[in-house]
C-alpha atoms as a PDB file:
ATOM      1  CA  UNK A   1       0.000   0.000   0.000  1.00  0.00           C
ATOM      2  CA  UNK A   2       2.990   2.084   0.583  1.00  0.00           C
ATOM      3  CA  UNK A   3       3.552   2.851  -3.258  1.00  0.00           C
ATOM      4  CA  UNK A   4       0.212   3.396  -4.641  1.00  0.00           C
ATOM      5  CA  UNK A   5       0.042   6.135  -1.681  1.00  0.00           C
ATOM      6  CA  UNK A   6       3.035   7.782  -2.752  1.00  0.00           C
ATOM      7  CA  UNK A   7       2.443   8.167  -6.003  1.00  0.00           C
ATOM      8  CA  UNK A   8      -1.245   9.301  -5.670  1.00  0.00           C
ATOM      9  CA  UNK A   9       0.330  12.142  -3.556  1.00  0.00           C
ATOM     10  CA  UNK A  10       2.763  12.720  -6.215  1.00  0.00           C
ATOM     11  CA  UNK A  11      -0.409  12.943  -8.977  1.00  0.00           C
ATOM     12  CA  UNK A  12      -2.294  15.458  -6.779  1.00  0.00           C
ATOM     13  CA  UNK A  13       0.872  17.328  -6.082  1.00  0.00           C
ATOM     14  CA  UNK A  14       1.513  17.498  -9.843  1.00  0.00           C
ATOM     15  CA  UNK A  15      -1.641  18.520 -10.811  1.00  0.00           C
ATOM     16  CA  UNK A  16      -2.075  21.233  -7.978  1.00  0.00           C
ATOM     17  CA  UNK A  17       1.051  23.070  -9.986  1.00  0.00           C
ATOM     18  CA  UNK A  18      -0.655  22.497 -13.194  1.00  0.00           C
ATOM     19  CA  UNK A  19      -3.580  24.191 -12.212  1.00  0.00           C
ATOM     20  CA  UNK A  20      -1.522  26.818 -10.326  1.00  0.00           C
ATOM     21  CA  UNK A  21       0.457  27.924 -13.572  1.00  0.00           C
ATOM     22  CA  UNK A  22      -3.338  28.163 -15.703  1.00  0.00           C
ATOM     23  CA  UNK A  23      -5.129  29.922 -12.752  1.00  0.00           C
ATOM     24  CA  UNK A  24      -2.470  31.951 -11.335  1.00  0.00           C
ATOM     25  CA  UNK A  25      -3.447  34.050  -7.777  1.00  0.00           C
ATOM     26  CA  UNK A  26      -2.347  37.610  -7.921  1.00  0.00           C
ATOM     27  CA  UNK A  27       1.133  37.793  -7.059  1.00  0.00           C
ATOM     28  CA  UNK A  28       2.119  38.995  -3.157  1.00  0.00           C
ATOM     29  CA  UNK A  29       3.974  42.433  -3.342  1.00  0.00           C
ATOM     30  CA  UNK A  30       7.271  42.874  -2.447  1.00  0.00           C
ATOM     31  CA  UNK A  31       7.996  43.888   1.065  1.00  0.00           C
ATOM     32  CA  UNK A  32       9.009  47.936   0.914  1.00  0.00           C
ATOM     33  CA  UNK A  33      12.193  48.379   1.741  1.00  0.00           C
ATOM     34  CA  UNK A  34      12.360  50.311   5.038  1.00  0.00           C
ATOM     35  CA  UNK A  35      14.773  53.434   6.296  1.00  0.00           C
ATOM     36  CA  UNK A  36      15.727  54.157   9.278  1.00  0.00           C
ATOM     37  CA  UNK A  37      15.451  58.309   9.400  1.00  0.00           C
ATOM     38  CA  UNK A  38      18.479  59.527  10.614  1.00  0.00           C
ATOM     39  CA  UNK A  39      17.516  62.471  12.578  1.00  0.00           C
ATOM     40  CA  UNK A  40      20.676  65.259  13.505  1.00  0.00           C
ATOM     41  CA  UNK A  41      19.845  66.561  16.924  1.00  0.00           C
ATOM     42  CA  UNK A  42      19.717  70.217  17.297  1.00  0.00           C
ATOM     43  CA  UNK A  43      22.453  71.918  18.360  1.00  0.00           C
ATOM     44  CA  UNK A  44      22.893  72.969  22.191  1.00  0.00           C
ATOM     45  CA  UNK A  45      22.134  76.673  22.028  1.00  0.00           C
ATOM     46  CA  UNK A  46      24.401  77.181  25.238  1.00  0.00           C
ATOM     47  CA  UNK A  47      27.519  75.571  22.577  1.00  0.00           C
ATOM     48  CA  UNK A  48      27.437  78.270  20.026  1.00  0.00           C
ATOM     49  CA  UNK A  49      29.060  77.372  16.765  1.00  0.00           C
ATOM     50  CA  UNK A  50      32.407  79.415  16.364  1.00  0.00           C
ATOM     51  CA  UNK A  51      32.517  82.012  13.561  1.00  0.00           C
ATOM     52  CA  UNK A  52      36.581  81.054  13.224  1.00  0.00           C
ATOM     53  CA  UNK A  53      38.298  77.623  12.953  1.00  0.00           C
ATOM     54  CA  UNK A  54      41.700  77.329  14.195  1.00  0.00           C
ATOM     55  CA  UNK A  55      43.725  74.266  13.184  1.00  0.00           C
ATOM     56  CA  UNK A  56      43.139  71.082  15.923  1.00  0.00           C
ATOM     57  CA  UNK A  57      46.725  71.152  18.441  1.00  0.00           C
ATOM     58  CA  UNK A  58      47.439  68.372  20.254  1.00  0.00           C
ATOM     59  CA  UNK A  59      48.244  68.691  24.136  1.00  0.00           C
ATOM     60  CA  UNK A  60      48.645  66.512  26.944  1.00  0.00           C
ATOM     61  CA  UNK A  61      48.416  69.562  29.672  1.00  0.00           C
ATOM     62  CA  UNK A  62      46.013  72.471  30.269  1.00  0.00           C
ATOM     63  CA  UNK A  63      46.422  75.759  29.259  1.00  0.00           C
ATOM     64  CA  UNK A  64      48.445  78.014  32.863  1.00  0.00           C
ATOM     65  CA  UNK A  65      45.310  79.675  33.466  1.00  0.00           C
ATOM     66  CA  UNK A  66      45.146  83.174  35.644  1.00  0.00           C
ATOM     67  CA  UNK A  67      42.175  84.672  36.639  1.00  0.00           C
ATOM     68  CA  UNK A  68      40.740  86.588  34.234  1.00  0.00           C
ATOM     69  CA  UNK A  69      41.169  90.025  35.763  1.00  0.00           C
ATOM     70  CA  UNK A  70      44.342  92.519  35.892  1.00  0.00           C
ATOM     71  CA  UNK A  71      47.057  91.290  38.156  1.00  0.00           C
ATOM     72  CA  UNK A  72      46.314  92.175  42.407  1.00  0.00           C
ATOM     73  CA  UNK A  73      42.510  92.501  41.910  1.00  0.00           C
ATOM     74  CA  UNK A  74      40.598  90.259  44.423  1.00  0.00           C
ATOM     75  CA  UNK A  75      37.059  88.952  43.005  1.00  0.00           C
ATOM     76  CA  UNK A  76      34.365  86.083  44.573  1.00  0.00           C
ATOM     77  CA  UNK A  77      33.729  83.345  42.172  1.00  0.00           C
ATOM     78  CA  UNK A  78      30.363  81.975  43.034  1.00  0.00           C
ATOM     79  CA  UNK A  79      29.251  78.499  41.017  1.00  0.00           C
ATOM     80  CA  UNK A  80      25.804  77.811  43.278  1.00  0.00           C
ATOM     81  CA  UNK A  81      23.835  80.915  43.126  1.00  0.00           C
ATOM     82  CA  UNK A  82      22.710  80.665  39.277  1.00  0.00           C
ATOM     83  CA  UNK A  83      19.907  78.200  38.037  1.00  0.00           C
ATOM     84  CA  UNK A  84      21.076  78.541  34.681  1.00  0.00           C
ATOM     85  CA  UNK A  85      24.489  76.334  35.929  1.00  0.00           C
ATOM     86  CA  UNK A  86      24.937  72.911  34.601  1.00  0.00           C
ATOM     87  CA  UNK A  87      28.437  72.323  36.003  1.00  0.00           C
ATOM     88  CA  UNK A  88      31.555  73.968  37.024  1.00  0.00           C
ATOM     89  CA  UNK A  89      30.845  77.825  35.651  1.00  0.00           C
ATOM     90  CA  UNK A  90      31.040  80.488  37.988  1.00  0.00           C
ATOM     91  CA  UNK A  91      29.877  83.842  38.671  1.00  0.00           C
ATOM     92  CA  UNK A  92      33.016  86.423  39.560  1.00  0.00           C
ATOM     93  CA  UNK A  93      31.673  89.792  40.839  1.00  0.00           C
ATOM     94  CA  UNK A  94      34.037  92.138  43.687  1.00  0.00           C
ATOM     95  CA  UNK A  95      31.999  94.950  44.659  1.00  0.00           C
ATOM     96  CA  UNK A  96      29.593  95.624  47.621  1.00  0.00           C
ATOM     97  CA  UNK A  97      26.757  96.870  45.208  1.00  0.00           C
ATOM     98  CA  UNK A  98      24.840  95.294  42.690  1.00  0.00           C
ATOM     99  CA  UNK A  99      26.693  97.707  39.828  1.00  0.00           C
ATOM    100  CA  UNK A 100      29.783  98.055  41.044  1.00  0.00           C
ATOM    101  CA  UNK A 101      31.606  96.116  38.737  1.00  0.00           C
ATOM    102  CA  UNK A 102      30.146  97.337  35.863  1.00  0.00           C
ATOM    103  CA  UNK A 103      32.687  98.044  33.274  1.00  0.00           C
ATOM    104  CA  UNK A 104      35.288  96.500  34.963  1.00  0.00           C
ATOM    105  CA  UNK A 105      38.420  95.190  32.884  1.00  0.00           C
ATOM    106  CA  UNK A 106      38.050  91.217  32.136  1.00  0.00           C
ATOM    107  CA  UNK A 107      41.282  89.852  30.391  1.00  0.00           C
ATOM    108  CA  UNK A 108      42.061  86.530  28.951  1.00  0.00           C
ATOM    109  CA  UNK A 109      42.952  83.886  31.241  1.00  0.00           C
ATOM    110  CA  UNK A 110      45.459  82.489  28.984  1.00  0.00           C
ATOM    111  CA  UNK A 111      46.783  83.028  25.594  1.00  0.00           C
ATOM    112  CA  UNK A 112      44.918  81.574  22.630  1.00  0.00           C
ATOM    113  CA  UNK A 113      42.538  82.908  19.502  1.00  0.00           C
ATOM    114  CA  UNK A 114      39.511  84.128  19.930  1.00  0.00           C
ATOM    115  CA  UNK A 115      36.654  81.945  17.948  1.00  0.00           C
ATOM    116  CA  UNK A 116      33.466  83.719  18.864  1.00  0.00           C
ATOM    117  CA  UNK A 117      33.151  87.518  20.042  1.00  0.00           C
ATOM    118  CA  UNK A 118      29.506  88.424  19.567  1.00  0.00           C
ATOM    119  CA  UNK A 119      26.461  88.934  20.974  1.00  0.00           C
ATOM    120  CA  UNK A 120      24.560  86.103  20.893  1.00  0.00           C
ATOM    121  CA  UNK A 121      21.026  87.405  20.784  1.00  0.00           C
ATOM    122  CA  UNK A 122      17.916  85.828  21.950  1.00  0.00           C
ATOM    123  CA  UNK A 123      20.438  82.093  21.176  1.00  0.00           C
ATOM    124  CA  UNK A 124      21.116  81.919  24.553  1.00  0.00           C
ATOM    125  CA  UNK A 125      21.986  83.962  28.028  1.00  0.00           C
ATOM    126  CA  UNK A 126      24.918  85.008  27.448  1.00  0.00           C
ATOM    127  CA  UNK A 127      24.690  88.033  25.614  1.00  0.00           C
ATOM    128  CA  UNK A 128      28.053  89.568  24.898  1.00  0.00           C
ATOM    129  CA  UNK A 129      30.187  86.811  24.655  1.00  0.00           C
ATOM    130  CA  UNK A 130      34.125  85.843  24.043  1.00  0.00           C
ATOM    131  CA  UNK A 131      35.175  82.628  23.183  1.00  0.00           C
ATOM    132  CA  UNK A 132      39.042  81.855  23.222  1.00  0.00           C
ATOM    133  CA  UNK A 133      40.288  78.609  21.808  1.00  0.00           C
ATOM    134  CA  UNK A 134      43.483  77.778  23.956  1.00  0.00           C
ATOM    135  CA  UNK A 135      44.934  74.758  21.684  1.00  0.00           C
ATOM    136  CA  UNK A 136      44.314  70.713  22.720  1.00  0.00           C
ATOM    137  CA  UNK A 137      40.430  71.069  22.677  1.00  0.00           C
ATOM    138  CA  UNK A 138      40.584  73.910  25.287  1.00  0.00           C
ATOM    139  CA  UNK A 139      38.371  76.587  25.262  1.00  0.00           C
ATOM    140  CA  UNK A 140      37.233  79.613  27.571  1.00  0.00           C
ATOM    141  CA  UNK A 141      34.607  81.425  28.019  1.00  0.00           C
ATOM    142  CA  UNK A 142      33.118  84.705  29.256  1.00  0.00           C
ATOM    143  CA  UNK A 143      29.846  85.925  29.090  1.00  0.00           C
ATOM    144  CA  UNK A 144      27.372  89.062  29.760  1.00  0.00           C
ATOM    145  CA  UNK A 145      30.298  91.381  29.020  1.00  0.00           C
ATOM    146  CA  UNK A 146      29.604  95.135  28.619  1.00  0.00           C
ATOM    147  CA  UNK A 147      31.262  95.648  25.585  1.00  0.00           C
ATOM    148  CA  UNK A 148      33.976  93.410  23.563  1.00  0.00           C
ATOM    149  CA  UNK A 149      37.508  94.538  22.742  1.00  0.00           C
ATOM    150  CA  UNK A 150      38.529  92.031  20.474  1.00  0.00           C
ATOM    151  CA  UNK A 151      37.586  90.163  17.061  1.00  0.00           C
ATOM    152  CA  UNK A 152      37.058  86.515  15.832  1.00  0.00           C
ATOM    153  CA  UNK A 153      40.030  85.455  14.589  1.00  0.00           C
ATOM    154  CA  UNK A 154      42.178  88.267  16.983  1.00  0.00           C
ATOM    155  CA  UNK A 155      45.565  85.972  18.509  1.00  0.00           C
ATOM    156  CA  UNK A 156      45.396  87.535  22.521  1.00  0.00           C
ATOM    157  CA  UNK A 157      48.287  87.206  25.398  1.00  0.00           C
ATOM    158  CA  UNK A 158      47.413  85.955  28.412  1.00  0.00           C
ATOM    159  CA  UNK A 159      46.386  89.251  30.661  1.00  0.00           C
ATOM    160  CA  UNK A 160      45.264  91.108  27.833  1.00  0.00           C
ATOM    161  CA  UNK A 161      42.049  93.018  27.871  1.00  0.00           C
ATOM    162  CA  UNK A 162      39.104  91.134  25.578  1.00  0.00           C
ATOM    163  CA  UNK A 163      35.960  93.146  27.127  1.00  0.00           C
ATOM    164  CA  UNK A 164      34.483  94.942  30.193  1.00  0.00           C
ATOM    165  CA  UNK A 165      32.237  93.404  32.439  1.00  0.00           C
ATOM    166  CA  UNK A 166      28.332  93.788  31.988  1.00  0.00           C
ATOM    167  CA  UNK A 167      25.042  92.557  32.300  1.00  0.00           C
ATOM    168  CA  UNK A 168      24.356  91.363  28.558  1.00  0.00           C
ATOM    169  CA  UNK A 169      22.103  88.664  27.908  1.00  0.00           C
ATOM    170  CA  UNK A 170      18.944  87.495  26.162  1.00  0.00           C
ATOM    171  CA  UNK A 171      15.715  89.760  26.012  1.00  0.00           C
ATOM    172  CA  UNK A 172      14.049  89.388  29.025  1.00  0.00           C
ATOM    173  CA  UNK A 173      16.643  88.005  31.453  1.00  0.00           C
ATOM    174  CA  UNK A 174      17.070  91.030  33.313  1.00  0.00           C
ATOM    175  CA  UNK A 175      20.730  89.977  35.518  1.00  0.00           C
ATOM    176  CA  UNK A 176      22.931  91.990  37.543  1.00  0.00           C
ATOM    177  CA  UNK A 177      26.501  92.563  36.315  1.00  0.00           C
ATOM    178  CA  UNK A 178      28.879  89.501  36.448  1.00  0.00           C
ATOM    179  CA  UNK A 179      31.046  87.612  34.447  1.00  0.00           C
ATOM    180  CA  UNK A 180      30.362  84.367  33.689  1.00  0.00           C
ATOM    181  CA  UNK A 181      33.247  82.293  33.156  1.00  0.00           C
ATOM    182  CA  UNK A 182      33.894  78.788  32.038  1.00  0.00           C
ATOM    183  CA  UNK A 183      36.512  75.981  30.679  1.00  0.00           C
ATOM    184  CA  UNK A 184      36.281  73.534  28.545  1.00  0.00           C
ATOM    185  CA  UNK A 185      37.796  70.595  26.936  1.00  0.00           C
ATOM    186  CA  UNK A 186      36.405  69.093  23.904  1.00  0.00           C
ATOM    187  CA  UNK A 187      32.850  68.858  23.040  1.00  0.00           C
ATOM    188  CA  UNK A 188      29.506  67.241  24.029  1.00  0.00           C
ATOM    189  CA  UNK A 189      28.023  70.677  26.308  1.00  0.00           C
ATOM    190  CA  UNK A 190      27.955  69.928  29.359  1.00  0.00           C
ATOM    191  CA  UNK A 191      30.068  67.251  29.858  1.00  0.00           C
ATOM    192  CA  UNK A 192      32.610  68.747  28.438  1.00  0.00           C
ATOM    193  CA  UNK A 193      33.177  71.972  31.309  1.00  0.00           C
ATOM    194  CA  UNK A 194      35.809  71.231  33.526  1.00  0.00           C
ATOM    195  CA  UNK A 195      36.473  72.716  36.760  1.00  0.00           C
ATOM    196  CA  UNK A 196      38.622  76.017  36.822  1.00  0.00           C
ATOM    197  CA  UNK A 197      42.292  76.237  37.535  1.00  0.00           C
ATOM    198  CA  UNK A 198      43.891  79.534  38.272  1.00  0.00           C
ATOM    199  CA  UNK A 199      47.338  79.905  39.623  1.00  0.00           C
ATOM    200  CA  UNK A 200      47.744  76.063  39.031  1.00  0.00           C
ATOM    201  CA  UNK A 201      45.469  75.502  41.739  1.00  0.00           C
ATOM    202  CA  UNK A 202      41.725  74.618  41.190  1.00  0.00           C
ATOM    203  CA  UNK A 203      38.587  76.842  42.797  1.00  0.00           C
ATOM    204  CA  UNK A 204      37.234  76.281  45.595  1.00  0.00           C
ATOM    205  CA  UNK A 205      34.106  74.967  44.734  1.00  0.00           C
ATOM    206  CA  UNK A 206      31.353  76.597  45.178  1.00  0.00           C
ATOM    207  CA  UNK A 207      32.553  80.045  46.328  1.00  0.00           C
ATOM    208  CA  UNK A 208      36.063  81.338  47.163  1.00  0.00           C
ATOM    209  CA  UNK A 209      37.888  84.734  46.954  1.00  0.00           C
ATOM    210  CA  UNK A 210      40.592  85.016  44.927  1.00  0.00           C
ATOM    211  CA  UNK A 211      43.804  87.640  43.769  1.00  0.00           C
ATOM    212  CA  UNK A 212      44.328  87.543  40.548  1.00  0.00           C
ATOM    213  CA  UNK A 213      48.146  87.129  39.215  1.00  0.00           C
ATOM    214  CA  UNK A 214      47.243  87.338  35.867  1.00  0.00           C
ATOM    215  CA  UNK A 215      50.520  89.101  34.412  1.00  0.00           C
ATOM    216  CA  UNK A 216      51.977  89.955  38.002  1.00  0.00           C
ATOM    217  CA  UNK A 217      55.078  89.547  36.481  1.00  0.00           C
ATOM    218  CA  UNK A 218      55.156  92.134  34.004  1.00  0.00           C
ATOM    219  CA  UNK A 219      57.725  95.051  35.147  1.00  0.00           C
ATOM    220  CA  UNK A 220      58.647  97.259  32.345  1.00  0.00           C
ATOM    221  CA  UNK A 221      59.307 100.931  32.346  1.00  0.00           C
ATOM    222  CA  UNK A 222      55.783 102.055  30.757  1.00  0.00           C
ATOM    223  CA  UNK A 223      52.357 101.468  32.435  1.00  0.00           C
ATOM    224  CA  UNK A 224      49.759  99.651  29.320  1.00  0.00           C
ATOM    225  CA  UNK A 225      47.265 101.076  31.326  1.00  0.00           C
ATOM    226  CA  UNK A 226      45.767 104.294  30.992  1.00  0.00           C
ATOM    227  CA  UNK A 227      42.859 106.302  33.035  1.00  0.00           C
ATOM    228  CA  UNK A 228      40.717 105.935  30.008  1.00  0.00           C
ATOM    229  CA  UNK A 229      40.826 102.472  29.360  1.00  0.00           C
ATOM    230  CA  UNK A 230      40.548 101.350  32.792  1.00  0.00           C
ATOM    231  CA  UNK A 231      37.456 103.634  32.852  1.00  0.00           C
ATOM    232  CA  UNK A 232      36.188 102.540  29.186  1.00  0.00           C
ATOM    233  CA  UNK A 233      34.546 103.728  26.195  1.00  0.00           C
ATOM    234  CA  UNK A 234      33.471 107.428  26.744  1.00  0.00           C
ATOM    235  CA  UNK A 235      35.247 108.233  29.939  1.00  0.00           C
ATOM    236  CA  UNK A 236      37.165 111.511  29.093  1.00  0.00           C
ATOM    237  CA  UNK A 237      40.005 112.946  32.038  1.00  0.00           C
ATOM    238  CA  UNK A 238      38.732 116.086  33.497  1.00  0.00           C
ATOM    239  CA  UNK A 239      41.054 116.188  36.437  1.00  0.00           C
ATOM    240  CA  UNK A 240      44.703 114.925  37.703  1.00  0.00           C
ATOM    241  CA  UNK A 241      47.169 114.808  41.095  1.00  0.00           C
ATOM    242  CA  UNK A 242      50.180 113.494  40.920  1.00  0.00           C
ATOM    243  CA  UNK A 243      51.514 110.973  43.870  1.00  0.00           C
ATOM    244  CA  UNK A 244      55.258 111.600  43.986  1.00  0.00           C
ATOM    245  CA  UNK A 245      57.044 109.484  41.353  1.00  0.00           C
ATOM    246  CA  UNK A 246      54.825 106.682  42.401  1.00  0.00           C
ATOM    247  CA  UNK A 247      51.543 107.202  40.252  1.00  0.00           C
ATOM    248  CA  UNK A 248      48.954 109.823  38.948  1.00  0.00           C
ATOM    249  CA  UNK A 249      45.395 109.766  40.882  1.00  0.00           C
ATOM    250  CA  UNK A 250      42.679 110.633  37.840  1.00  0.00           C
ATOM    251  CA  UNK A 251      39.392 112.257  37.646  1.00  0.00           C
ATOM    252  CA  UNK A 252      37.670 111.196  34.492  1.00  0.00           C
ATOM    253  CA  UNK A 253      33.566 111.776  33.219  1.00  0.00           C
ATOM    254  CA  UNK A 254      31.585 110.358  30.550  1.00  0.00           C
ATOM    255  CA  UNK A 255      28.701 113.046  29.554  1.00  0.00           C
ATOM    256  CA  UNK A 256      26.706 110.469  27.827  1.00  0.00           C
ATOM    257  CA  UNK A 257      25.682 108.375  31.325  1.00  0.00           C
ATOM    258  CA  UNK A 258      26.566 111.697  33.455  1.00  0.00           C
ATOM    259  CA  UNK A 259      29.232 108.958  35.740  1.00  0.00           C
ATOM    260  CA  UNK A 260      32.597 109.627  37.399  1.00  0.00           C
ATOM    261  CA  UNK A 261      35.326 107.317  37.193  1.00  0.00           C
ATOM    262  CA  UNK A 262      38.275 107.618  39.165  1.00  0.00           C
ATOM    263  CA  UNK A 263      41.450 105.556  38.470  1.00  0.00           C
ATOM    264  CA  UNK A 264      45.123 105.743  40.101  1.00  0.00           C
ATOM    265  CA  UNK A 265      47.414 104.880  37.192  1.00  0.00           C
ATOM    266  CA  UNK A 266      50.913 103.349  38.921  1.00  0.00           C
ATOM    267  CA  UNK A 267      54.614 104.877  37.044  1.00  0.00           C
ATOM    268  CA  UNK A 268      57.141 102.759  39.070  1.00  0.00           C
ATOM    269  CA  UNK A 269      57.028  98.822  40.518  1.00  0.00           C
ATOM    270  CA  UNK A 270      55.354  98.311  37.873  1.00  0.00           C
ATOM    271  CA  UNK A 271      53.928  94.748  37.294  1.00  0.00           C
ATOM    272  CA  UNK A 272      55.021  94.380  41.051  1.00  0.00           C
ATOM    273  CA  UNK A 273      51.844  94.376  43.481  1.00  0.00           C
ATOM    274  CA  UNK A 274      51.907  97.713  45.782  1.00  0.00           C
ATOM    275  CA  UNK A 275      49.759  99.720  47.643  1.00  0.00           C
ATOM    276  CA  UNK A 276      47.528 101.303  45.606  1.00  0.00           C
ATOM    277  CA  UNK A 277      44.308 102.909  46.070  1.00  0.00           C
ATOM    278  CA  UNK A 278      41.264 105.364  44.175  1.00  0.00           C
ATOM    279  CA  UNK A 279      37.999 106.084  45.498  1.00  0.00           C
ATOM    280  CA  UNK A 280      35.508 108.462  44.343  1.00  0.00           C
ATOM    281  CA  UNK A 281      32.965 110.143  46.930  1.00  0.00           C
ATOM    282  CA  UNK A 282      29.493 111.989  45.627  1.00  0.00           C
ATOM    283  CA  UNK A 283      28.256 114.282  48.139  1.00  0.00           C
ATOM    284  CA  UNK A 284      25.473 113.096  50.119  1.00  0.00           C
ATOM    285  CA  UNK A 285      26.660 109.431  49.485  1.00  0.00           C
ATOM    286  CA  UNK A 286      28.766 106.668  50.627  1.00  0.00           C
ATOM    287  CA  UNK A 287      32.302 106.734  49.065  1.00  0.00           C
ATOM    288  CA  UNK A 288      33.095 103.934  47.068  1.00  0.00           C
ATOM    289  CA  UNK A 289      36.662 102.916  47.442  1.00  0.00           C
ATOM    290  CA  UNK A 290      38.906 100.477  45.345  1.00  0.00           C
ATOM    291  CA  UNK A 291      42.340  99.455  47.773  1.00  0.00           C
ATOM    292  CA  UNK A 292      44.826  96.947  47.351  1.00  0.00           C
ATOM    293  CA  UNK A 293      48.412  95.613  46.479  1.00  0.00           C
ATOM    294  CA  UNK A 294      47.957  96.223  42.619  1.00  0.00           C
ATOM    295  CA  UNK A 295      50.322  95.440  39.844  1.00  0.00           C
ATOM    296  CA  UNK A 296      49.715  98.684  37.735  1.00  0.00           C
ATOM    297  CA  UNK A 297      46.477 100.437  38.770  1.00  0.00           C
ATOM    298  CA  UNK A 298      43.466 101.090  41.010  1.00  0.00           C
ATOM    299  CA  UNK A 299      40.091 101.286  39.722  1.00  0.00           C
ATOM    300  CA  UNK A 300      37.753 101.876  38.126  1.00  0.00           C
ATOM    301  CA  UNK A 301      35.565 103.400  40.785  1.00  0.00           C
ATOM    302  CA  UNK A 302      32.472 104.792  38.814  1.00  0.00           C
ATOM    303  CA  UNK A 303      29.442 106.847  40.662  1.00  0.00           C
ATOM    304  CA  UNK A 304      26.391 108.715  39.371  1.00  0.00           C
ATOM    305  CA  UNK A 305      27.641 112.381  39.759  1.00  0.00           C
ATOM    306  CA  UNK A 306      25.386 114.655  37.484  1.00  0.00           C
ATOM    307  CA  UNK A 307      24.527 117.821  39.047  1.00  0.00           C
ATOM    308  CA  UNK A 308      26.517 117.050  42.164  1.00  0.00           C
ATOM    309  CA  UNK A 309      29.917 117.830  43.839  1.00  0.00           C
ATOM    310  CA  UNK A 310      32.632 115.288  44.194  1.00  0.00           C
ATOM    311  CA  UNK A 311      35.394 114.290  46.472  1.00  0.00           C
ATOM    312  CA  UNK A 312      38.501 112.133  44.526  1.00  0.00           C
ATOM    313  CA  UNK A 313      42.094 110.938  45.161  1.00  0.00           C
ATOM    314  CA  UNK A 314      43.924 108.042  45.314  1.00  0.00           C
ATOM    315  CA  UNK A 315      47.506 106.526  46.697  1.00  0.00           C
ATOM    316  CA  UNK A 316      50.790 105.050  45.221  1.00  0.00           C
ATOM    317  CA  UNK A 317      53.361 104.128  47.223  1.00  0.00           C
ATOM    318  CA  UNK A 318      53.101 106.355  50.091  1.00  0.00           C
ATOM    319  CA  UNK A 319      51.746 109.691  48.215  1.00  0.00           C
ATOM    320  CA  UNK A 320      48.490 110.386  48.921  1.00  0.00           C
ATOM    321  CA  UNK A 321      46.006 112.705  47.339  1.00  0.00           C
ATOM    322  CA  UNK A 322      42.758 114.059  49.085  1.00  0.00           C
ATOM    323  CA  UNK A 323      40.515 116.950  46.675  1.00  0.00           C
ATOM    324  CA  UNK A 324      37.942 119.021  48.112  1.00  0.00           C
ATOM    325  CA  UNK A 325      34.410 118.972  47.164  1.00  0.00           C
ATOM    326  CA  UNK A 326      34.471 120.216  43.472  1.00  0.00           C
ATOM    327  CA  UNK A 327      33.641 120.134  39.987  1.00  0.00           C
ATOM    328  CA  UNK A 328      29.666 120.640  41.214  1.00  0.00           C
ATOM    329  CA  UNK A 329      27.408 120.296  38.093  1.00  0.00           C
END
């Protein structure tokens, strides 16, 4: 019985084809291939792109970073206080009042090319901002300034001036003035920040006071510094004592904003931190001093002083200079 099953099998196998290739059932359609999208995330708007590239240098060590302000100036790095801080940025500001600082010098923590110095619009917070490229996938950066003094594309020395110290940021985000200041190695926001180093030691996280020797070392015969570009744009000198050998005290005024600025510009140790002092007094008010062992000068000290008297002087060395009440109006 085996056989004769087998081959009846065979028959109606046969003739199933047969009848398959006469009435033929609409053929299946081919499966449609499938793609995967590839989707490019959007960039991080707090990692603007740079408007330079500088060749890629490789380094095993950090950048010698300084703090980014003129040698003998002490300023408070805070990293806590702001709920716009993903990591190890911090907030410097060194004055009692909410504007003191305001047009303060910042300078470049260490040498490098600057990749972005722009504002950055309603992109991000950080408003006026400078972005140096250090070399090894080091970058730094500082943000809100007041006003920018150098390009994309500029080469800067460690110490030199890049901006003054503001309040800059997106519409809306009304902040007090600060710098905000950051490192970073490589890429990948916010991994990618890395806690600061100045001096070759790192900050005391979260807040700690701090003296900058940025450029303490200078010496030289001739003070870079002037009284109008410690004071900034618009600041014109109205007013000046001499302290001995040791330094000039300055009265300066800017007619557009109706401020004083008083600055003590240093002519000997130069680059060496010494005594050094300015302050600025508006009658009726509370004189705002800046004192310290500074490398070249004291200052700025900036006050409100249209349509009022003023009292000004400063110190070098051991020369001291006191005015009266004056220049009223």
């Amino acid at each position: 019985m085996r056989p004769s099953r087998v081959l009846t099998m065979g028959f109606v196998l046969v003739c199933g084809l047969a009848a398959g290739q006469v009435a033929s059932a609409a053929p299946t359609p081919a499966p449609t291939p499938t793609t995967t999208a590839t989707t490019t995330p959007a960039p991080d708007p707090n990692d603007p792109p740079n408007q330079v590239e500088v060749p890629e240098v490789s380094t095993l060590a950090a950048p010698s970073f300084q703090l980014p302000f003129p040698c003998g100036q002490s300023w408070t790095g805070n990293s806590s206080n702001s709920s716009a801080h993903r990591s190890y940025e911090i907030d410097f500001n060194r004055g009692s009042t909410a504007n003191a600082d305001l047009g303060d010098t910042v300078v470049a923590a260490a040498a490098g090319t600057v990749v972005i110095s722009a504002h950055q619009g309603s992109a991000n917070g950080y408003g006026n901002l400078v972005k140096i490229d250090h070399g090894g996938g080091w970058t730094s950066y500082y943000a809100h300034l007041n006003a920018r003094s150098v390009a994309a594309g500029a080469q800067v020395a460690q110490g030199q001036k890049i901006g003054t110290l503001g309040n800059t940021s997106k519409p809306g985000n009304n902040i007090s003035p600060h710098l905000h200041y950051e490192v970073r190695q490589g890429t990948s926001y916010p991994g990618n920040i890395r806690k600061a180093v100045f001096n070759g030691t790192t900050f005391g996280y979260p807040n700690q006071t701090l003296t900058s020797k940025n450029k303490c070392g200078g010496g030289g015969s001739t003070n870079p510094h002037t009284a109008a570009s410690v004071c900034g744009t618009g600041y014109k000198v109205i007013d000046s004592a001499a302290l001995g050998t040791a330094g000039t005290a300055y009265l300066l005024y800017n007619s557009a904003n109706g401020n004083n600025c008083v600055a003590t510009i240093k002519k000997t140790s130069l680059g060496k931190a010494t005594a050094t002092s300015a302050y600025l007094e508006v009658q009726g008010r509370t004189r705002a001093t800046d004192s310290g062992s500074f490398a070249y000068y004291a200052g700025p000290v900036r006050a409100a002083a249209a349509g009022k008297c003023v009292k000004w002087g400063g110190k070098a060395g051991t020369a001291v200079y006191d005015s009266p009440f004056e220049h009223c109006g």
